[in-house]
C-alpha atoms as a PDB file:
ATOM      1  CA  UNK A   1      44.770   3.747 -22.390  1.00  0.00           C
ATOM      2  CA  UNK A   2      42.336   3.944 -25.412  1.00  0.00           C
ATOM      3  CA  UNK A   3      39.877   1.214 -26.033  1.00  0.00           C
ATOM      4  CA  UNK A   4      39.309   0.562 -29.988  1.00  0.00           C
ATOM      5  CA  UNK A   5      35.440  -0.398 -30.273  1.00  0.00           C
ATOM      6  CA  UNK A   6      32.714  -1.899 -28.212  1.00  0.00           C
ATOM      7  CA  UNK A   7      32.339  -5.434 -27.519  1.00  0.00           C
ATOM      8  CA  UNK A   8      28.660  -6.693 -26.700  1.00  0.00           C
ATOM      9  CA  UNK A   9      28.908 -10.412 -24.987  1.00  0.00           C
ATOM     10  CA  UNK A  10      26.310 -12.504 -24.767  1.00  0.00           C
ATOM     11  CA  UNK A  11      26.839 -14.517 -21.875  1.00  0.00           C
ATOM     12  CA  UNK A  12      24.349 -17.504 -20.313  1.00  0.00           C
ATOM     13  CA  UNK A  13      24.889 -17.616 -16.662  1.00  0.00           C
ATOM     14  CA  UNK A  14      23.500 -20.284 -14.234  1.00  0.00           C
ATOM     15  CA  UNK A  15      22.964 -20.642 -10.950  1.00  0.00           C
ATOM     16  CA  UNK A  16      23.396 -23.923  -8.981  1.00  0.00           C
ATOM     17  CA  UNK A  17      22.818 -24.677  -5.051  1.00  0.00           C
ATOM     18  CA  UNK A  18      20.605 -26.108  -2.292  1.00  0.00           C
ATOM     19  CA  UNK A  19      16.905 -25.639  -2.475  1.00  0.00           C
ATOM     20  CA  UNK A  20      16.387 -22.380   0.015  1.00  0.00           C
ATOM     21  CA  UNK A  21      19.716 -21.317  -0.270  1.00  0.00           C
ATOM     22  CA  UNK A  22      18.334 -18.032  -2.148  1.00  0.00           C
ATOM     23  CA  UNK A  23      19.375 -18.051  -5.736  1.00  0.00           C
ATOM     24  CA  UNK A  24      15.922 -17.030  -6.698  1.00  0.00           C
ATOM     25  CA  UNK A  25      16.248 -14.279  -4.247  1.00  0.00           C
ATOM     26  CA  UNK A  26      19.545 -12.989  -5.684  1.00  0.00           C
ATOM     27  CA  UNK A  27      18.698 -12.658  -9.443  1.00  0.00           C
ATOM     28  CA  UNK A  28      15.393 -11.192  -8.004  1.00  0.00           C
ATOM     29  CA  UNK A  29      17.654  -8.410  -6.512  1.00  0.00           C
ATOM     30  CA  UNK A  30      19.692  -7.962  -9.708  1.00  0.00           C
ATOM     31  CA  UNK A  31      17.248  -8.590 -12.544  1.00  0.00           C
ATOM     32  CA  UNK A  32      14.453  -6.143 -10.556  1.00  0.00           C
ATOM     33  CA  UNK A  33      15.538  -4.850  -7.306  1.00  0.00           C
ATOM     34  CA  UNK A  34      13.042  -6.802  -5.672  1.00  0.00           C
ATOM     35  CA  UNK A  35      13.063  -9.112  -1.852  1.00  0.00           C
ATOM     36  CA  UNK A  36       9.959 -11.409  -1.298  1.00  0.00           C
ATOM     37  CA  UNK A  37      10.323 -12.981   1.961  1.00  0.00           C
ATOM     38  CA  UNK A  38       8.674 -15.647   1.068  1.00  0.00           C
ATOM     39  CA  UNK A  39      10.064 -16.534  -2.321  1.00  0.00           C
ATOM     40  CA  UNK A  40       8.323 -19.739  -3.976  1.00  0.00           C
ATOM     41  CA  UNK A  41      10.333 -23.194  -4.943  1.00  0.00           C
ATOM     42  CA  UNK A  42      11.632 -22.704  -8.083  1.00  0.00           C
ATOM     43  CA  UNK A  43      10.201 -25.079 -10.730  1.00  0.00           C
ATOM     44  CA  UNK A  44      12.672 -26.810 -13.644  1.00  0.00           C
ATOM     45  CA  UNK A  45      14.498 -23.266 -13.892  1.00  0.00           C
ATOM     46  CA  UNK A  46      13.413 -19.735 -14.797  1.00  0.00           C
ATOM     47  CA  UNK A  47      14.734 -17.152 -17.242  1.00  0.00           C
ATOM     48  CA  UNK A  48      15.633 -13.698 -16.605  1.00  0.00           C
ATOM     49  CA  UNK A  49      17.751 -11.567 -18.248  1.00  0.00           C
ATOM     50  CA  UNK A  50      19.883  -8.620 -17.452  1.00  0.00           C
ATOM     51  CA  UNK A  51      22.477  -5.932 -19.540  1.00  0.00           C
ATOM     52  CA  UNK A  52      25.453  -4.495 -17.297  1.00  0.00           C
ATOM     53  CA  UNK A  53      28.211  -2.057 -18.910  1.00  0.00           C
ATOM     54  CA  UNK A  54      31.463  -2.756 -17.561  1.00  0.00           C
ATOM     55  CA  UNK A  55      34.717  -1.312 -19.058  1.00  0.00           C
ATOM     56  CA  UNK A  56      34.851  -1.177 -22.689  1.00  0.00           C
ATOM     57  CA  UNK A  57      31.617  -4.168 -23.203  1.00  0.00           C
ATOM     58  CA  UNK A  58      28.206  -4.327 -23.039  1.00  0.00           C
ATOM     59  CA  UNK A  59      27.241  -7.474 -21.083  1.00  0.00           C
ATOM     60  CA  UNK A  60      23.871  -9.518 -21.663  1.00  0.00           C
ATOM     61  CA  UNK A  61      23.546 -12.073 -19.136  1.00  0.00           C
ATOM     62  CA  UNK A  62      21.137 -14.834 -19.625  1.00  0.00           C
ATOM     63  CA  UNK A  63      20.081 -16.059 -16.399  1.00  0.00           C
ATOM     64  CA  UNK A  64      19.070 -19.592 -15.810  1.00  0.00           C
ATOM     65  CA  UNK A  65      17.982 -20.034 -11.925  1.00  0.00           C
ATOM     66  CA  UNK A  66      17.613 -23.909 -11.540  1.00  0.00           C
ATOM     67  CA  UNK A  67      15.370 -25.361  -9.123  1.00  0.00           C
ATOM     68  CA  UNK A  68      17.477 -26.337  -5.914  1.00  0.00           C
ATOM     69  CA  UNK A  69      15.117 -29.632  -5.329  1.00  0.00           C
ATOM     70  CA  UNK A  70      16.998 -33.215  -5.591  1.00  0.00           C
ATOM     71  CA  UNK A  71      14.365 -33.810  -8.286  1.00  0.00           C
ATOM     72  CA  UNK A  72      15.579 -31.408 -10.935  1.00  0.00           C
ATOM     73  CA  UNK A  73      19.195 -32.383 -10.278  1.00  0.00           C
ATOM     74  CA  UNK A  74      19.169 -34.518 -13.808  1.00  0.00           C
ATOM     75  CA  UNK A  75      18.139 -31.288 -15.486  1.00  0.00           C
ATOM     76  CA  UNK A  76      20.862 -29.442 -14.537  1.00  0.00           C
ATOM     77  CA  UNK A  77      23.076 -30.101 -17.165  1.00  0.00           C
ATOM     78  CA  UNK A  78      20.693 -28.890 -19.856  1.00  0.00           C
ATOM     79  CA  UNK A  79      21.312 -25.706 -18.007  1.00  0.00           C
ATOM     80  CA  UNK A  80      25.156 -24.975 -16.943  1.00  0.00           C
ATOM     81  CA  UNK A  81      26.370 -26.956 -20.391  1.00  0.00           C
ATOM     82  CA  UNK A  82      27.670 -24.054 -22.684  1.00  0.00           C
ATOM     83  CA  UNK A  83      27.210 -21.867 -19.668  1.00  0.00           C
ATOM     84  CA  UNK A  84      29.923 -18.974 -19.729  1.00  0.00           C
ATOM     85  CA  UNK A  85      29.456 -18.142 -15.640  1.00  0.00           C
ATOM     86  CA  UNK A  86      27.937 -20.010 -13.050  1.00  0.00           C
ATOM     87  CA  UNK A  87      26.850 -18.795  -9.762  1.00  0.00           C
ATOM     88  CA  UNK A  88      27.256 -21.233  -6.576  1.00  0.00           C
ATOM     89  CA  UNK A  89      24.669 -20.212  -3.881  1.00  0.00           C
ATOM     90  CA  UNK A  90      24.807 -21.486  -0.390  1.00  0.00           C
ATOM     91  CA  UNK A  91      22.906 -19.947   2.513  1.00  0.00           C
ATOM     92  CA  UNK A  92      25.754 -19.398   5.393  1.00  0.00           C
ATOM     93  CA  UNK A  93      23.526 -20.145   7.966  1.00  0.00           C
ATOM     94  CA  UNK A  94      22.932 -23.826   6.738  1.00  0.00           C
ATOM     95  CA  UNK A  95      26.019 -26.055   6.733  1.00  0.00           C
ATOM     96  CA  UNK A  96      24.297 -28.519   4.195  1.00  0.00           C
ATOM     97  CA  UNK A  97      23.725 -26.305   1.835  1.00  0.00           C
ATOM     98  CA  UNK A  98      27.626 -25.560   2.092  1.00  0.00           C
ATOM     99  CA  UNK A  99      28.083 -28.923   1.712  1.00  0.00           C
ATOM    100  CA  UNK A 100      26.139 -29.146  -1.421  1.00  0.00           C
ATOM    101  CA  UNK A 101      27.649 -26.295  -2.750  1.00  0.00           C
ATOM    102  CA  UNK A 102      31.047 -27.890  -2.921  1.00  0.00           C
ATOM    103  CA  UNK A 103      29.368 -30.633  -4.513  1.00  0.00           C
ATOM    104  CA  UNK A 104      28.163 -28.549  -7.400  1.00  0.00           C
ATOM    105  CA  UNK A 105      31.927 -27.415  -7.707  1.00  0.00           C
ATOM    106  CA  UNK A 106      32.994 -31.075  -8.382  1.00  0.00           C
ATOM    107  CA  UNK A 107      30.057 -31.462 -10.667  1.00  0.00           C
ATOM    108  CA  UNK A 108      31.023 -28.272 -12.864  1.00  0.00           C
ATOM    109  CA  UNK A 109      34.707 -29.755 -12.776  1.00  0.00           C
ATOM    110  CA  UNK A 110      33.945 -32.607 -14.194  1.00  0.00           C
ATOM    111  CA  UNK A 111      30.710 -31.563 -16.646  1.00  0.00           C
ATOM    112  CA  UNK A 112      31.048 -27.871 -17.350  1.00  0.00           C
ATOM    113  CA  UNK A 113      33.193 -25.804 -19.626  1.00  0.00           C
ATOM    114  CA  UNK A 114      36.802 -25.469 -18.119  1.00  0.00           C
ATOM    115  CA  UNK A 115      36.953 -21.776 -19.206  1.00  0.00           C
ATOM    116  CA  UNK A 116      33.152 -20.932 -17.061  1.00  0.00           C
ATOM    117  CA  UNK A 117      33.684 -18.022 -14.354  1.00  0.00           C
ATOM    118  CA  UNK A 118      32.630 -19.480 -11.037  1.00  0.00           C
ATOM    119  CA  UNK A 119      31.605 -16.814  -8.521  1.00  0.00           C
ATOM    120  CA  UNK A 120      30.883 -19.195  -4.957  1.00  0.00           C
ATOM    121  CA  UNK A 121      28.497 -17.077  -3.149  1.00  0.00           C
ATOM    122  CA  UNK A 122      27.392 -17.202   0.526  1.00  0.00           C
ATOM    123  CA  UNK A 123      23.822 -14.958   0.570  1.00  0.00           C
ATOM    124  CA  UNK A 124      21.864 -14.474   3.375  1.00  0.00           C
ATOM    125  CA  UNK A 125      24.845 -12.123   5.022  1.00  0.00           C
ATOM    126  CA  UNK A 126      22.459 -10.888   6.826  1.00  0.00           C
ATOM    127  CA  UNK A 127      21.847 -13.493   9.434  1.00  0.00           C
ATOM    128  CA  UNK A 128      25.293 -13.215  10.931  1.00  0.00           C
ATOM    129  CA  UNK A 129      24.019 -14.562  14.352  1.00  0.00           C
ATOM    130  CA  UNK A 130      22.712 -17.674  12.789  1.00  0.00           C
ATOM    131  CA  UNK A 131      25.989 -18.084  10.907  1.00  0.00           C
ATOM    132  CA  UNK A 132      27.137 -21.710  10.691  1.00  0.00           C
ATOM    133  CA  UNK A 133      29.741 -21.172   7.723  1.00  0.00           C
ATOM    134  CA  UNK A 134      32.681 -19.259   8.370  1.00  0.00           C
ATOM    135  CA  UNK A 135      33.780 -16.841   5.759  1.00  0.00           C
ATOM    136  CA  UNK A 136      37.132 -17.862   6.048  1.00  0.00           C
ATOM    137  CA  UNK A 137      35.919 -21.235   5.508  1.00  0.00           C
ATOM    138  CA  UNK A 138      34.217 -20.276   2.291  1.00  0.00           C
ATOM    139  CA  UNK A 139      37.318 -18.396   0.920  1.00  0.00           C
ATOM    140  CA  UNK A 140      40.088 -20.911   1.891  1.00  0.00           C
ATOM    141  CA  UNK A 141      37.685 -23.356  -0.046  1.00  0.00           C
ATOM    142  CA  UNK A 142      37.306 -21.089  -3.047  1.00  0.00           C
ATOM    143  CA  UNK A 143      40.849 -20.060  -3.617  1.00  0.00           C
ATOM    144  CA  UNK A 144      42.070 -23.662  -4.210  1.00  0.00           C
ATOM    145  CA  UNK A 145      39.429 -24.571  -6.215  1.00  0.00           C
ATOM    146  CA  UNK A 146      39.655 -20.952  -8.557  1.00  0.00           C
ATOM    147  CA  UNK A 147      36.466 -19.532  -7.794  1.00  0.00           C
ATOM    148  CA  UNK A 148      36.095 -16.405  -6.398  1.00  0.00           C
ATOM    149  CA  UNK A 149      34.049 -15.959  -2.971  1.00  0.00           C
ATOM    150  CA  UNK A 150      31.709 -13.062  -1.855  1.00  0.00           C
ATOM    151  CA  UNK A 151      29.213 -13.100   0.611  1.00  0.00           C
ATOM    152  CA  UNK A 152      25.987 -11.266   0.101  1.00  0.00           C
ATOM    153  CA  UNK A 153      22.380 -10.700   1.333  1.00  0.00           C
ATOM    154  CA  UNK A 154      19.561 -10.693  -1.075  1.00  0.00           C
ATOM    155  CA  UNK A 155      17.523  -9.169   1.504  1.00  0.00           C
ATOM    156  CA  UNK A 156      19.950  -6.017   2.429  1.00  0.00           C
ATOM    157  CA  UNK A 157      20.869  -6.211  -1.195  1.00  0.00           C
ATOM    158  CA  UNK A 158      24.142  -6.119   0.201  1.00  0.00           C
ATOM    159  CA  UNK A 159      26.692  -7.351  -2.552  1.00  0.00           C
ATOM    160  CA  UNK A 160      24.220  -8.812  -4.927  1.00  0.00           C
ATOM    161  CA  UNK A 161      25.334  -6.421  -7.597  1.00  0.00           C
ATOM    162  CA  UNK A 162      29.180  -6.917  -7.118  1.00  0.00           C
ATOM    163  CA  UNK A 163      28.733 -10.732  -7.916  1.00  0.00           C
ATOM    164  CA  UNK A 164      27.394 -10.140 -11.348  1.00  0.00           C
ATOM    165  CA  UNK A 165      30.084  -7.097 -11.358  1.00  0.00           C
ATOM    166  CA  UNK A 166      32.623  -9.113 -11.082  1.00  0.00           C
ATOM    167  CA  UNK A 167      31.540 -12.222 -13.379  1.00  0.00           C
ATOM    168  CA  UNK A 168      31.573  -9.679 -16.271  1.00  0.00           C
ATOM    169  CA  UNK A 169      34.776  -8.468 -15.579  1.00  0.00           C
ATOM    170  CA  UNK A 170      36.155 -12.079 -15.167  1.00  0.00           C
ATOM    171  CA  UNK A 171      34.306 -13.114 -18.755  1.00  0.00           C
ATOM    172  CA  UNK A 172      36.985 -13.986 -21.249  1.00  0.00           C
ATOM    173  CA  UNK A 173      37.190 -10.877 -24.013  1.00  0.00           C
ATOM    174  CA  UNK A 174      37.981 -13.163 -26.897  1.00  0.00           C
ATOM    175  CA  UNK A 175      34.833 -12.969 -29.186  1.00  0.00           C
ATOM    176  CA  UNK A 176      35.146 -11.187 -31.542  1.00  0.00           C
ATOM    177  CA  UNK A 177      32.508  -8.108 -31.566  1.00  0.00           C
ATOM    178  CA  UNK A 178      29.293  -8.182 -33.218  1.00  0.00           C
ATOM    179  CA  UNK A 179      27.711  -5.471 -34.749  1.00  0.00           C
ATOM    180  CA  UNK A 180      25.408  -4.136 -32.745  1.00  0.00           C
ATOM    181  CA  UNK A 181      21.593  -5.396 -34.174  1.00  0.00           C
ATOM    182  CA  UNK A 182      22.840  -8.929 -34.710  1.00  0.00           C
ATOM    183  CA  UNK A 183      23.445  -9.746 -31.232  1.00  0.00           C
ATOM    184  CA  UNK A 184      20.436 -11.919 -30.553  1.00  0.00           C
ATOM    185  CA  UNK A 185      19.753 -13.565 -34.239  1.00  0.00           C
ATOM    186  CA  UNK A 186      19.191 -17.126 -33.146  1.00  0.00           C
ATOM    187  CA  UNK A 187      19.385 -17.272 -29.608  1.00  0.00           C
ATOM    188  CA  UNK A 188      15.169 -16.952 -28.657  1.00  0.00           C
ATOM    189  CA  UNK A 189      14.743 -20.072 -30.392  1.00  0.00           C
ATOM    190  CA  UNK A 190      17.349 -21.802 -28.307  1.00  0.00           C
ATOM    191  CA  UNK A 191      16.035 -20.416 -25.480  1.00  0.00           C
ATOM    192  CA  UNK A 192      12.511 -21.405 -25.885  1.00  0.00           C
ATOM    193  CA  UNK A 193      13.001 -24.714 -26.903  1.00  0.00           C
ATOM    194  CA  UNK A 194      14.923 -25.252 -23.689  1.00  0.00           C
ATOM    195  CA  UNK A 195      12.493 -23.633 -21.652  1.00  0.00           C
ATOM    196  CA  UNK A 196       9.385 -26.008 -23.657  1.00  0.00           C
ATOM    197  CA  UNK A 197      11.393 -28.780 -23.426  1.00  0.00           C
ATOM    198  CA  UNK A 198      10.437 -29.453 -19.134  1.00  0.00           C
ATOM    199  CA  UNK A 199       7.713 -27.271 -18.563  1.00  0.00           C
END
């Protein structure tokens, strides 16, 4: 089947969950291929960004990694609102990260935009001997509330690329394509005056 054209979507992408729970340590792995094992606190959020081709469209993902700290929970907002994907990081071997997870679900419910793409992630596959969350767990939990589960280690890199993968083939195809060049007109500015706005 022939594809007419090339679509280039700009598409903010956030990622929620527990302080520790290794959302730094996943857009680390995607954004540069990199594992610390001792990855600082997040502060407020940091910015990365990241192109992926998939199919027939260019994907530009602008990543927001908030800080997993009770503190910056009121912040959070600024972050996920006009979000197209969000990624929901717990740390399988912690059952109250889990727990918070699911509460960042409920939170995107009720706050975010109804059409985001919710990947719910489990990292830190690698510590399958200190597992506390079941996989199955994870999924059942997923599937009824219409996110879609993977499991992944930061550290192994296993599965770190399939999340973001998957998000851009999950991101609605509607907009209409922009010439190529006039992608990014006013988007810096946003971007900066979010950033400025809590440092």
């Amino acid at each position: 089947m022939a594809t007419i054209g090339h679509s280039n979507l700009n598409a903010k992408l956030v990622l929620l969950g527990d302080m520790g729970a290794g959302k730094s340590s996943l857009v680390l792995r995607f954004v540069k291929g990199q594992f610390l094992e001792f990855q600082e606190s997040t502060i407020g959020a940091a910015f990365f960004s990241q192109t992926l081709a998939v199919n027939d469209a260019t994907v530009k993902f602008e990543i927001w990694d908030t800080a997993g700290q009770e503190r910056y929970h009121s912040l959070a907002p600024m972050y996920y609102r006009g979000a197209a994907a969000a990624i929901i990081v717990y740390d399988i071997t912690n059952l109250d990260s889990f727990t918070r997870a699911k509460k960042w679900v409920q939170e995107l419910q009720k706050q975010g935009n109804p059409n985001m793409v919710v990947a719910f992630a489990g990292n830190k596959a690698d510590l399958e001997d200190k597992r506390k969350v079941t996989a199955e767990e994870a999924r059942v939990y997923a599937e009824e509330n219409g996110l879609f589960f993977i499991e992944a280690s930061a550290k192994t890199a296993a599965n770190v690329n399939e999340i973001f993968y998957e998000i851009a083939k999950r991101l609605p195809r509607a907009q209409p394509a922009q010439p190529a060049g006039m992608v990014l007109v006013d988007r810096p500015a946003e971007g900066s005056r979010a950033a400025s706005c809590c440092s």
